[in-house]
Protein backbone atom coordinates (compact mmCIF):
# COMPACT_ATOMS: atom_id res chain seq x y z
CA UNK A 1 14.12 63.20 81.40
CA UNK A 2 17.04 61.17 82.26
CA UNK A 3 20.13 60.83 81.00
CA UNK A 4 20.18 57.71 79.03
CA UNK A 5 16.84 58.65 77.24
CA UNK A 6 17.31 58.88 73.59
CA UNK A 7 16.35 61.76 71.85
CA UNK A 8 13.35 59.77 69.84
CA UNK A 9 11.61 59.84 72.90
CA UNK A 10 11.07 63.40 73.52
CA UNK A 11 7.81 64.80 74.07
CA UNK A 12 5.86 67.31 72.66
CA UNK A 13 6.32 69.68 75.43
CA UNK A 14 10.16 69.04 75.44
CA UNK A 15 10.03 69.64 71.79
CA UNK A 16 8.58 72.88 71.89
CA UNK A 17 11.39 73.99 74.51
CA UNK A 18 13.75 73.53 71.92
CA UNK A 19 11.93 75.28 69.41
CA UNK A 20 11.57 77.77 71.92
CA UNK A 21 14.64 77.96 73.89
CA UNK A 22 15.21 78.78 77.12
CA UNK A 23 12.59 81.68 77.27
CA UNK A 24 10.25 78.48 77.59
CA UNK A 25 11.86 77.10 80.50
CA UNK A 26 9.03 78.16 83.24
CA UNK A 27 6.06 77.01 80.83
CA UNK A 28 7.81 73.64 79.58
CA UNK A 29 10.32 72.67 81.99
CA UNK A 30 14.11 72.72 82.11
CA UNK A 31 16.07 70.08 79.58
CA UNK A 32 17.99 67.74 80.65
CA UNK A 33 20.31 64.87 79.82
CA UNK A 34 20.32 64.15 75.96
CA UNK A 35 17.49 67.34 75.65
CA UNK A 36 19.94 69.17 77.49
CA UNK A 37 22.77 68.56 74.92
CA UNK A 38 20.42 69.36 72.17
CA UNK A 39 19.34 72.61 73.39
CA UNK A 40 22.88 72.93 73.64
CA UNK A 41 23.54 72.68 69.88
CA UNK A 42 21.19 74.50 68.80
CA UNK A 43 21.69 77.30 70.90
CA UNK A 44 25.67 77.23 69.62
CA UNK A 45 23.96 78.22 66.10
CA UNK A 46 20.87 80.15 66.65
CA UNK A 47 22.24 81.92 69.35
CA UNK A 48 25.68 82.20 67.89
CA UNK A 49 27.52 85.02 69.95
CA UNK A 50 25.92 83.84 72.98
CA UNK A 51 27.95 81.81 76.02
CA UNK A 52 29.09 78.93 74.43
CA UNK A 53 27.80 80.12 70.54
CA UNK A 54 30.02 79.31 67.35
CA UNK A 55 29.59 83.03 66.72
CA UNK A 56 32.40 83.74 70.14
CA UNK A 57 35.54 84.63 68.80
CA UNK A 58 39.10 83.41 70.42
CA UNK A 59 41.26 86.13 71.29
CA UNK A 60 43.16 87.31 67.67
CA UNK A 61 42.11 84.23 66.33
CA UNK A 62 38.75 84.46 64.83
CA UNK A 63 35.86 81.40 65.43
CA UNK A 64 37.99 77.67 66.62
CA UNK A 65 38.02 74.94 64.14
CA UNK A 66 37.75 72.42 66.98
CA UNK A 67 34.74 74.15 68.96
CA UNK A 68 32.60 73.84 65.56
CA UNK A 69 34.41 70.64 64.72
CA UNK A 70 32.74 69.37 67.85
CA UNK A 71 29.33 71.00 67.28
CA UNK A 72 29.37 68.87 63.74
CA UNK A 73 29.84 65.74 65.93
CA UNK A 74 27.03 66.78 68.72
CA UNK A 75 24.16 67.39 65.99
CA UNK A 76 24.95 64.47 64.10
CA UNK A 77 24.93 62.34 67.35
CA UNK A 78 21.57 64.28 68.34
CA UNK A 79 19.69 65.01 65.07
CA UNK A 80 18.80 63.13 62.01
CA UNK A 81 20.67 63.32 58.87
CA UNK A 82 17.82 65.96 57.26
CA UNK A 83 17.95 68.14 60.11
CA UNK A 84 22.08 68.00 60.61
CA UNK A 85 21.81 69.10 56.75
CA UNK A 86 19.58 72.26 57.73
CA UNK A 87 22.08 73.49 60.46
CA UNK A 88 24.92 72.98 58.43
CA UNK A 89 23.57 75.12 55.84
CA UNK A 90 22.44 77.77 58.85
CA UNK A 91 25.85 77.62 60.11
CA UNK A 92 27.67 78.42 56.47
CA UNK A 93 25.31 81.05 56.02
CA UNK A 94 24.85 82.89 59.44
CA UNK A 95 28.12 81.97 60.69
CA UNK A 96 30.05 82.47 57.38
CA UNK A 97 32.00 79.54 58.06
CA UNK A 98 33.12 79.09 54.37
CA UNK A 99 36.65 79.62 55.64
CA UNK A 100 35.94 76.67 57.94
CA UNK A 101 36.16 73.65 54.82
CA UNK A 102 39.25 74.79 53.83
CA UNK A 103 40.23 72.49 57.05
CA UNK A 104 40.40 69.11 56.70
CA UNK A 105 39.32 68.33 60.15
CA UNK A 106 35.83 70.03 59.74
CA UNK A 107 35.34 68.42 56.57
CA UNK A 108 35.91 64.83 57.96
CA UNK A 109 33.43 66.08 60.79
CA UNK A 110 30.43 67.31 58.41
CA UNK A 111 27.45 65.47 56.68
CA UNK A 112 27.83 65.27 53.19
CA UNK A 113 25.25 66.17 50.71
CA UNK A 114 24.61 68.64 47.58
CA UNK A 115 24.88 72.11 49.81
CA UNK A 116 28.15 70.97 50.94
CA UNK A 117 29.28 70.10 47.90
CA UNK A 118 27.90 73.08 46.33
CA UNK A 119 29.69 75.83 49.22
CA UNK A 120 33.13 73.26 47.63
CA UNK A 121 32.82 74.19 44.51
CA UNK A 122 32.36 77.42 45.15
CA UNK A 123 35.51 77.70 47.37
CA UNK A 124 37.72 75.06 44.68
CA UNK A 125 40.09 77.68 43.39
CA UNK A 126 41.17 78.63 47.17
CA UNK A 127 41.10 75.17 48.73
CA UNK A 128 44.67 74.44 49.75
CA UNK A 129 46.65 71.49 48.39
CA UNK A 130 46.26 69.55 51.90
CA UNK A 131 42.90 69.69 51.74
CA UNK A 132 42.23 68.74 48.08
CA UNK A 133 42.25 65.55 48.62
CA UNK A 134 39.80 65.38 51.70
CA UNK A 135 37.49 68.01 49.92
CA UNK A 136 37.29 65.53 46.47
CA UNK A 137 36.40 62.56 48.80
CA UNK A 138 33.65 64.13 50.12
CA UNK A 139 32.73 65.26 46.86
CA UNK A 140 32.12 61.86 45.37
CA UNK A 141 30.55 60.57 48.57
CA UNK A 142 27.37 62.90 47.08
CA UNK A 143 28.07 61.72 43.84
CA UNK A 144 28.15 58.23 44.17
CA UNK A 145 24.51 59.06 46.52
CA UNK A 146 23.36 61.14 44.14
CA UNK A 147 24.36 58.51 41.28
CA UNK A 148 22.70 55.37 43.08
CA UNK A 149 19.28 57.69 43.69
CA UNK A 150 18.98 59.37 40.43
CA UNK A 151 20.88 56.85 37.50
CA UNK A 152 18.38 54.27 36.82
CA UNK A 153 15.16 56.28 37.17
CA UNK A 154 16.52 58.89 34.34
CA UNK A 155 18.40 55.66 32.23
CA UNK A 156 14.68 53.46 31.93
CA UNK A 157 12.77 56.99 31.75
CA UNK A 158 15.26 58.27 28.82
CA UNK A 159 15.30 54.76 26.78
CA UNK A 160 12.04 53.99 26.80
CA UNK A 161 10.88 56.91 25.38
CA UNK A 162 14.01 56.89 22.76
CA UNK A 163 12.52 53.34 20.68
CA UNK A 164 9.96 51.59 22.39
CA UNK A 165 6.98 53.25 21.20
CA UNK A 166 6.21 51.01 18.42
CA UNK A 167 5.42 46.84 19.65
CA UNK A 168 4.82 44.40 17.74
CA UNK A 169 2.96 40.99 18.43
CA UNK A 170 5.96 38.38 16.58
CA UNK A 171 8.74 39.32 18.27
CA UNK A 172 12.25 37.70 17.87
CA UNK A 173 13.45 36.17 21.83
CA UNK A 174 15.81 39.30 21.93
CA UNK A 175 13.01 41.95 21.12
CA UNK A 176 10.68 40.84 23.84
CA UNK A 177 9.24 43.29 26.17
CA UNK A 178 8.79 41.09 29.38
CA UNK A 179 7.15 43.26 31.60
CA UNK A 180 4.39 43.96 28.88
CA UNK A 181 4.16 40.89 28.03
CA UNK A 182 3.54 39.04 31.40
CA UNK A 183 1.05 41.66 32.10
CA UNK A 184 -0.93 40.69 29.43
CA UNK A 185 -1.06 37.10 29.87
CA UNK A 186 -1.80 37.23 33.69
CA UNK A 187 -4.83 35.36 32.92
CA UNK A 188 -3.19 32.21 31.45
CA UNK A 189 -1.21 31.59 35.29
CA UNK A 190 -1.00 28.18 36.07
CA UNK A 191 -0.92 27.89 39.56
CA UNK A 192 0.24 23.72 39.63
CA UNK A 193 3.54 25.51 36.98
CA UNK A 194 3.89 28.75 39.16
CA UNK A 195 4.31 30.40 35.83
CA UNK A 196 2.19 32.30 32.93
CA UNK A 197 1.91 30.97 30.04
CA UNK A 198 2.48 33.36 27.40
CA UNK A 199 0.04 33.02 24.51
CA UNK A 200 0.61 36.86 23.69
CA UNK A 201 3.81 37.96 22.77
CA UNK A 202 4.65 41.62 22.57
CA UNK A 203 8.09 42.98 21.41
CA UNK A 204 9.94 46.19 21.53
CA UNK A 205 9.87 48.36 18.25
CA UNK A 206 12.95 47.29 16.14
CA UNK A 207 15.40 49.89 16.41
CA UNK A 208 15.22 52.36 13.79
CA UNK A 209 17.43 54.03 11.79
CA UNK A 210 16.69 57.57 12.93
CA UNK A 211 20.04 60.06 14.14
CA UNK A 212 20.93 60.44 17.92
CA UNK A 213 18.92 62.48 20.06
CA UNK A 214 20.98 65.52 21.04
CA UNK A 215 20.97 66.88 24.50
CA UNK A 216 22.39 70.18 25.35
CA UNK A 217 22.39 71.32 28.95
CA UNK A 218 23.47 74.58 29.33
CA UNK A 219 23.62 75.90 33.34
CA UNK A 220 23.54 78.90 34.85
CA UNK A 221 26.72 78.86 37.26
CA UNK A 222 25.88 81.98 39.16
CA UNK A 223 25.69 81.89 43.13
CA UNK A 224 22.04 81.27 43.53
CA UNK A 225 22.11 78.20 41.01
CA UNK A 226 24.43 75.81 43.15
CA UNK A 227 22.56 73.31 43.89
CA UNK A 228 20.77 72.98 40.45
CA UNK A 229 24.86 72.50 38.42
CA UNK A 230 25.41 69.87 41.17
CA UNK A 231 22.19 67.94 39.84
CA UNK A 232 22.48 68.74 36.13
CA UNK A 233 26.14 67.12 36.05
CA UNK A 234 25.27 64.01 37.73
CA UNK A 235 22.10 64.02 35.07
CA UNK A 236 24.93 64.64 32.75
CA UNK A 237 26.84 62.57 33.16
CA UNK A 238 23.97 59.45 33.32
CA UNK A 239 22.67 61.00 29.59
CA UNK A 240 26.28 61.04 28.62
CA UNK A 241 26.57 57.45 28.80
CA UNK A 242 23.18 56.16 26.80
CA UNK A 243 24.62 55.43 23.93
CA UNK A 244 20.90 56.87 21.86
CA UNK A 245 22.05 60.15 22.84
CA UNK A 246 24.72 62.48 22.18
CA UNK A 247 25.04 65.24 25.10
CA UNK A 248 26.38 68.27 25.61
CA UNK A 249 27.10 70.25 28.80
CA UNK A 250 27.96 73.71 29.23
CA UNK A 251 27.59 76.54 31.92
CA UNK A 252 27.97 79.99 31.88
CA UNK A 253 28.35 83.00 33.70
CA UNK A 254 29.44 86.58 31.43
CA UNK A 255 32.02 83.67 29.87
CA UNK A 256 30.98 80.24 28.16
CA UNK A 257 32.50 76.67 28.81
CA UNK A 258 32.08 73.41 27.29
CA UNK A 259 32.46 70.77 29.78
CA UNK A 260 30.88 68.12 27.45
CA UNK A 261 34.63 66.54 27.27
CA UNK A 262 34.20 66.21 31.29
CA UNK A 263 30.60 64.21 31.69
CA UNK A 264 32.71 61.20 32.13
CA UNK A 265 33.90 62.10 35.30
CA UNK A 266 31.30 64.27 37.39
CA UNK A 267 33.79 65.05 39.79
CA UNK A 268 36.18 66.52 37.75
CA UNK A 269 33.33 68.00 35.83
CA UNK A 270 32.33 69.74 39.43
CA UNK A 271 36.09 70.86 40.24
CA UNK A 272 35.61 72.50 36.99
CA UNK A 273 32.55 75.18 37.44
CA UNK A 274 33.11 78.72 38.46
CA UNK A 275 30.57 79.39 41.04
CA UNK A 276 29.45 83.17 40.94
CA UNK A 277 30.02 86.02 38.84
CA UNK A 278 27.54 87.72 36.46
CA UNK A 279 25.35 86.19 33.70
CA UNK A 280 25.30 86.87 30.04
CA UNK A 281 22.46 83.75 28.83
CA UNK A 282 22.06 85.32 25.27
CA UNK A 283 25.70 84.62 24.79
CA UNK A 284 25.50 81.10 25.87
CA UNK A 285 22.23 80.52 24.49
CA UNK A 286 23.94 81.80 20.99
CA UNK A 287 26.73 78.82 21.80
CA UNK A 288 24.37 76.24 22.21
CA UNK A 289 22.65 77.19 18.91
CA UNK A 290 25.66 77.44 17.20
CA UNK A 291 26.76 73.37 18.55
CA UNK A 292 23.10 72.29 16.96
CA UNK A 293 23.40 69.81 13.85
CA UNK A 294 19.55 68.01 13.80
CA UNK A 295 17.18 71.03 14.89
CA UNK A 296 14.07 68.63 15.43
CA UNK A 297 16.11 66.00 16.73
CA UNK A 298 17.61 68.43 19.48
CA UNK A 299 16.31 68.99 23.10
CA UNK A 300 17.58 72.52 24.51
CA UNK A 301 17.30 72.67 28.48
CA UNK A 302 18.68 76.29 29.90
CA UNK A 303 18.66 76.29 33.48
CA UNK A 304 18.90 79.32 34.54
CA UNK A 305 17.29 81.59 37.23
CA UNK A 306 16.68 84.08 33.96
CA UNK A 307 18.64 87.09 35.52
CA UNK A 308 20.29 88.45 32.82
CA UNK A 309 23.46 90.66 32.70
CA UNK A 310 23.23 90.88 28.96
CA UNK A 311 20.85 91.97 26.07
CA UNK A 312 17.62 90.72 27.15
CA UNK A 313 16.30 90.95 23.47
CA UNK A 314 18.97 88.90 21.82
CA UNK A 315 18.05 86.00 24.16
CA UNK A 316 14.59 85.88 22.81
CA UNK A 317 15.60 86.05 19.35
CA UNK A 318 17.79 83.33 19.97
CA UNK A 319 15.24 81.13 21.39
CA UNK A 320 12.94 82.21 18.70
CA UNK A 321 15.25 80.85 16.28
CA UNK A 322 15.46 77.97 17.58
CA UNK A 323 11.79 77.11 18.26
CA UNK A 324 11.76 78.01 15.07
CA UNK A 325 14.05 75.74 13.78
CA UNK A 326 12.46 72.75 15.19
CA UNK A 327 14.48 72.62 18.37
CA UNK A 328 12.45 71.14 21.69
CA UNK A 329 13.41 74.08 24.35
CA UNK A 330 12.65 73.84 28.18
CA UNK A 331 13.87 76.43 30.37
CA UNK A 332 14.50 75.02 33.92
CA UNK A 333 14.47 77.63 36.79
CA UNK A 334 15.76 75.38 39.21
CA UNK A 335 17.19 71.94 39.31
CA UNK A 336 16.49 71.53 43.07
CA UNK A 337 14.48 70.45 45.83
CA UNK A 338 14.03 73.64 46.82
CA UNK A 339 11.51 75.27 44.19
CA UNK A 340 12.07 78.00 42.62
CA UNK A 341 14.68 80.27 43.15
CA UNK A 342 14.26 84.31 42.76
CA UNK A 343 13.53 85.25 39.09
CA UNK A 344 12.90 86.94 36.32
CA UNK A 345 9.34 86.69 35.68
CA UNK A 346 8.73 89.18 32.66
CA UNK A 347 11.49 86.83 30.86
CA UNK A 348 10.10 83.83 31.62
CA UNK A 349 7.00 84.68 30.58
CA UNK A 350 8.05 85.84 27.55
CA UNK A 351 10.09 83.00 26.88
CA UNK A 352 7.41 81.07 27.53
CA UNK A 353 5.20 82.98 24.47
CA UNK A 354 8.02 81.96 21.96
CA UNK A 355 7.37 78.22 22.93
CA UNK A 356 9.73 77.81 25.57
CA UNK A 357 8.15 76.61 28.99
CA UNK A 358 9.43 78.23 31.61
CA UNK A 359 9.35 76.18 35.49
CA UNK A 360 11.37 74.97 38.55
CA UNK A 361 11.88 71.46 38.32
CA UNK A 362 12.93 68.90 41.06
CA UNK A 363 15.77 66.35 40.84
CA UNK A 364 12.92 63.34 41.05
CA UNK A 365 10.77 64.81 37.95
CA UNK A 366 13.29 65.57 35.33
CA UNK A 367 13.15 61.76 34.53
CA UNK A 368 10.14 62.49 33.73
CA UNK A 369 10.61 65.69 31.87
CA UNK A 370 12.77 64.24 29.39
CA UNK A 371 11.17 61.66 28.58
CA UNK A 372 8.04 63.99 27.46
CA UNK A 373 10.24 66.06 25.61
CA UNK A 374 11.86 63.09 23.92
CA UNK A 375 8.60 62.53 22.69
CA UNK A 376 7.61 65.82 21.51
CA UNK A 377 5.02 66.36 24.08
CA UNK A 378 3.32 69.55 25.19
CA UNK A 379 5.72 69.90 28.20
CA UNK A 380 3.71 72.99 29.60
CA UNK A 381 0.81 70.51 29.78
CA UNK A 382 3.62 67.64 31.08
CA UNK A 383 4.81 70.44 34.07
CA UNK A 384 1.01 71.49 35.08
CA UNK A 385 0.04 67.54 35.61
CA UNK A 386 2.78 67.08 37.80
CA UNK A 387 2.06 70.12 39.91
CA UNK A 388 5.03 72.30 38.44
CA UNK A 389 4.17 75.61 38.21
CA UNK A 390 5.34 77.35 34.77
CA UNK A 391 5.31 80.57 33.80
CA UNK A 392 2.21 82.15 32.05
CA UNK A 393 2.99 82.81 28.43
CA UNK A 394 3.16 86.76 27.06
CA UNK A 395 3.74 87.64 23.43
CA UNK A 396 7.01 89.63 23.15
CA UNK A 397 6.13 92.82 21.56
C-alpha cells in the first residue's frame, strides 16, 4: 500500500492484519504507510506495555501525557469518530487513564461524547481549578449534541400525546392540525394551483382543563449507571421546559438529592451527580412518593440497575403503594445504547408483578415510552413491540 493511500481504501486482507496484528504478518502481508500507522495505534492500546504501548511507564514518572496526547490525535486522524469512541473507552478502562483528564491538554486532544463525559463526572470533585474550565467545555459540546439529537423527537412525542387526542372537524385557524389535515385532502390537489384544497378541516382537541402531568425521574447514580444519568438529564431537562408538565429529577445513591431546581442548566445539573457509592432505591423510591400530589396524573420512571443496598421488601411496598395509588411506574434498567446493564433479575421480576415493567431502554425509544405512558398504555405491551425485552412478571410472596 503506499503512503498516500487513505485508510478507506484498505482491503479485506489488510483489515484482517489489523484485527490480527502482527502474528498475521506472513499470511496477510506487512502494513505499510497509513496501515502502518494504524497498526501502530492500535497496538499502543491493545498491546499496551509493549515497545511503543501507552501501558510503558517513564522513569518515576508514571504513563506521559504527551505520548497518549499524541495517540488521541493518530486515531482520530486514522479512525472514524465511532471507532475513536471505542478506544477511548478501552484506553480509560485498560489503561486506567482517569488521572489522564485531569490535564487539559488530553482533554483538548479527545473525542467528545457521553463516556467521556460520564468518566468527568465521575472525576468532578478532583478536577483541578485549571482544568475546570476545559473539562465544562467539553461537557456541553455532548450536551448541545445530545440536545440537537434527542430535543425535538421527545418535545412532538411528549405534546402530542399530552392534548391532541381529541379532533374535531370546525376548527378555529389557530386549532388546526396541518399535517392531518393535508393528509386527508390529498385528493382535492390541484395540480394548475400546486396546492390542496382543503374541503376537510381537522383541528387539535381544545385544551382542557385537566392538572399538569407530573414527571419524576429518579436515577440510579452508582458506577455502572453513567451513561444512563448523562441521558436522563438532557431528557430532563427537554421535559422540564414543556410547559404541560411539571418534572422532577432526583438521583440517588445510600443518600437522596433533588436536582429538579437544576434541569435548567444540564451542565450544572451534571457537575452536580456523585458518581459511585452504594444504593439504597427504597429510600429514594419513598422520596419520590412522598413529592407526589395527583397519583393518576403522575408518571414514576426509576432507572436503576435494581441492585439494592437497602431493604429489598420496603421497595416493593413502596411501589405497591403507588401502583396502587394510581401512579403510572416504569422501571428503566438502562438509559443507554448499550442494553442492559448487570441486574437484579428476581427484583425486577417482582417489580414487574406489582405493575411495574421492568426493561433497558435506549436513548432513541424513550420518546416513545413516554408518550405511551402519557397515555395510560400497557407499556409492557409498548416495550415487547419495540423489541425491548422486559422482565417476566412474579407475584411477590
Amino acid at each position: 500500500m503506499s503512503d498516500d493511500q487513505s485508510p478507506a481504501t484498505l482491503t479485506r486482507l489488510q483489515r484482517w492484519r489489523l484485527v490480527l496484528g502482527e502474528e498475521a504478518d506472513g499470511t496477510c502481508g506487512s502494513p505499510s504507510g497509513a496501515a502502518l500507522e494504524m497498526d501502530r495505534a492500535l497496538a499502543a492500546l491493545y498491546d499496551a506495555d509493549g515497545p511503543g504501548g501507552l501501558g510503558k511507564r517513564t522513569a518515576g514518572k508514571g504513563r506521559g501525557a504527551p505520548t497518549v496526547v499524541r495517540w488521541l490525535g493518530d486515531i482520530r486522524q486514522y479512525f472514524p469518530a465511532s471507532v475513536v469512541q471505542v478506544m477511548q473507552r478501552d484506553a480509560l478502562q485498560r489503561l486506567n487513564l482517569n488521572e489522564m483528564l485531569l490535564q487539559p491538554e488530553m482533554l483538548e486532544a479527545v473525542q467528545p461524547d457521553v463516556h467521556l463525559v460520564a468518566s468527568l463526572v465521575s472525576l468532578s470533585r478532583v478536577i483541578p481549578a485549571g482544568t475546570k474550565d476545559t473539562a465544562r467545555r467539553v461537557v456541553q459540546s455532548v450536551v448541545d449534541q445530545l440536545m440537537k439529537r434527542l430535543e425535538e423527537p421527545l418535545r412532538s412525542a411528549v405534546t402530542g400525546a399530552i392534548d391532541r387526542s381529541v379532533r374535531n372537524r370546525r376548527p378555529r385557524h389557530s386549532e388546526i392540525d396541518w399535517h392531518r389535515t393535508i393528509r386527508a385532502n390529498l385528493r382535492h390537489w390541484q395540480p394548475e394551483l400546486r396546492t390542496v384544497v382543503p374541503e376537510t378541516l381537522i383541528g387539535h382537541g381544545r385544551k382542557s382543563r385537566r392538572p399538569q402531568r407530573e414527571i419524576i425521574l429518579c436515577i440510579d447514580q452508582s458506577g455502572s449507571m453513567a451513561a444512563s444519568v448523562v441521558y436522563s438529564s438532557i431528557f430532563g431537562a427537554v421535559l422540564a421546559s414543556l410547559p404541560a408538565v411539571a418534572t422532577k429529577l432526583v438521583v440517588f445513591d445510600t443518600e437522596v438529592v433533588d436536582l429538579s431546581d437544576q434541569l435548567d442548566d444540564p451542565v450544572e445539573l451534571l457537575f452536580g451527580v456523585q458518581l459511585g457509592g452504594g444504593t439504597d432505591i427504597g429510600r429514594a423510591v419513598a422520596y419520590c412518593q412522598s413529592q407526589i400530589r395527583d397519583p393518576r396524573n403522575t408518571i414514576f420512571v426509576l432507572i436503576s440497575d435494581l441492585i439494592e443496598g437497602g431493604v429489598e421488601q420496603r421497595l416493593l411496598q413502596r411501589a405497591a403503594e403507588m401502583v396502587e395509588a394510581g401512579v403510572q411506574c416504569v422501571a428503566l434498567l438502562a438509559l443507554s445504547d448499550e442494553g442492559a446493564p448487570s441486574y437484579d433479575h428476581q427484583l425486577a421480576a417482582k417489580l414487574a408483578g406489582l405493575g411495574v415493567p421492568s426493561f433497558a431502554c435506549t436513548p432513541d425509544a424513550f420518546p416513545g415510552l413516554m408518550a405511551a405512558a402519557i397515555r395510560r398504555e400497557d407499556v409492557a405491551g409498548w416495550a415487547a413491540q419495540q423489541g425491548l425485552v422486559a422482565s417476566r412478571a412474579v407475584k411477590t410472596p
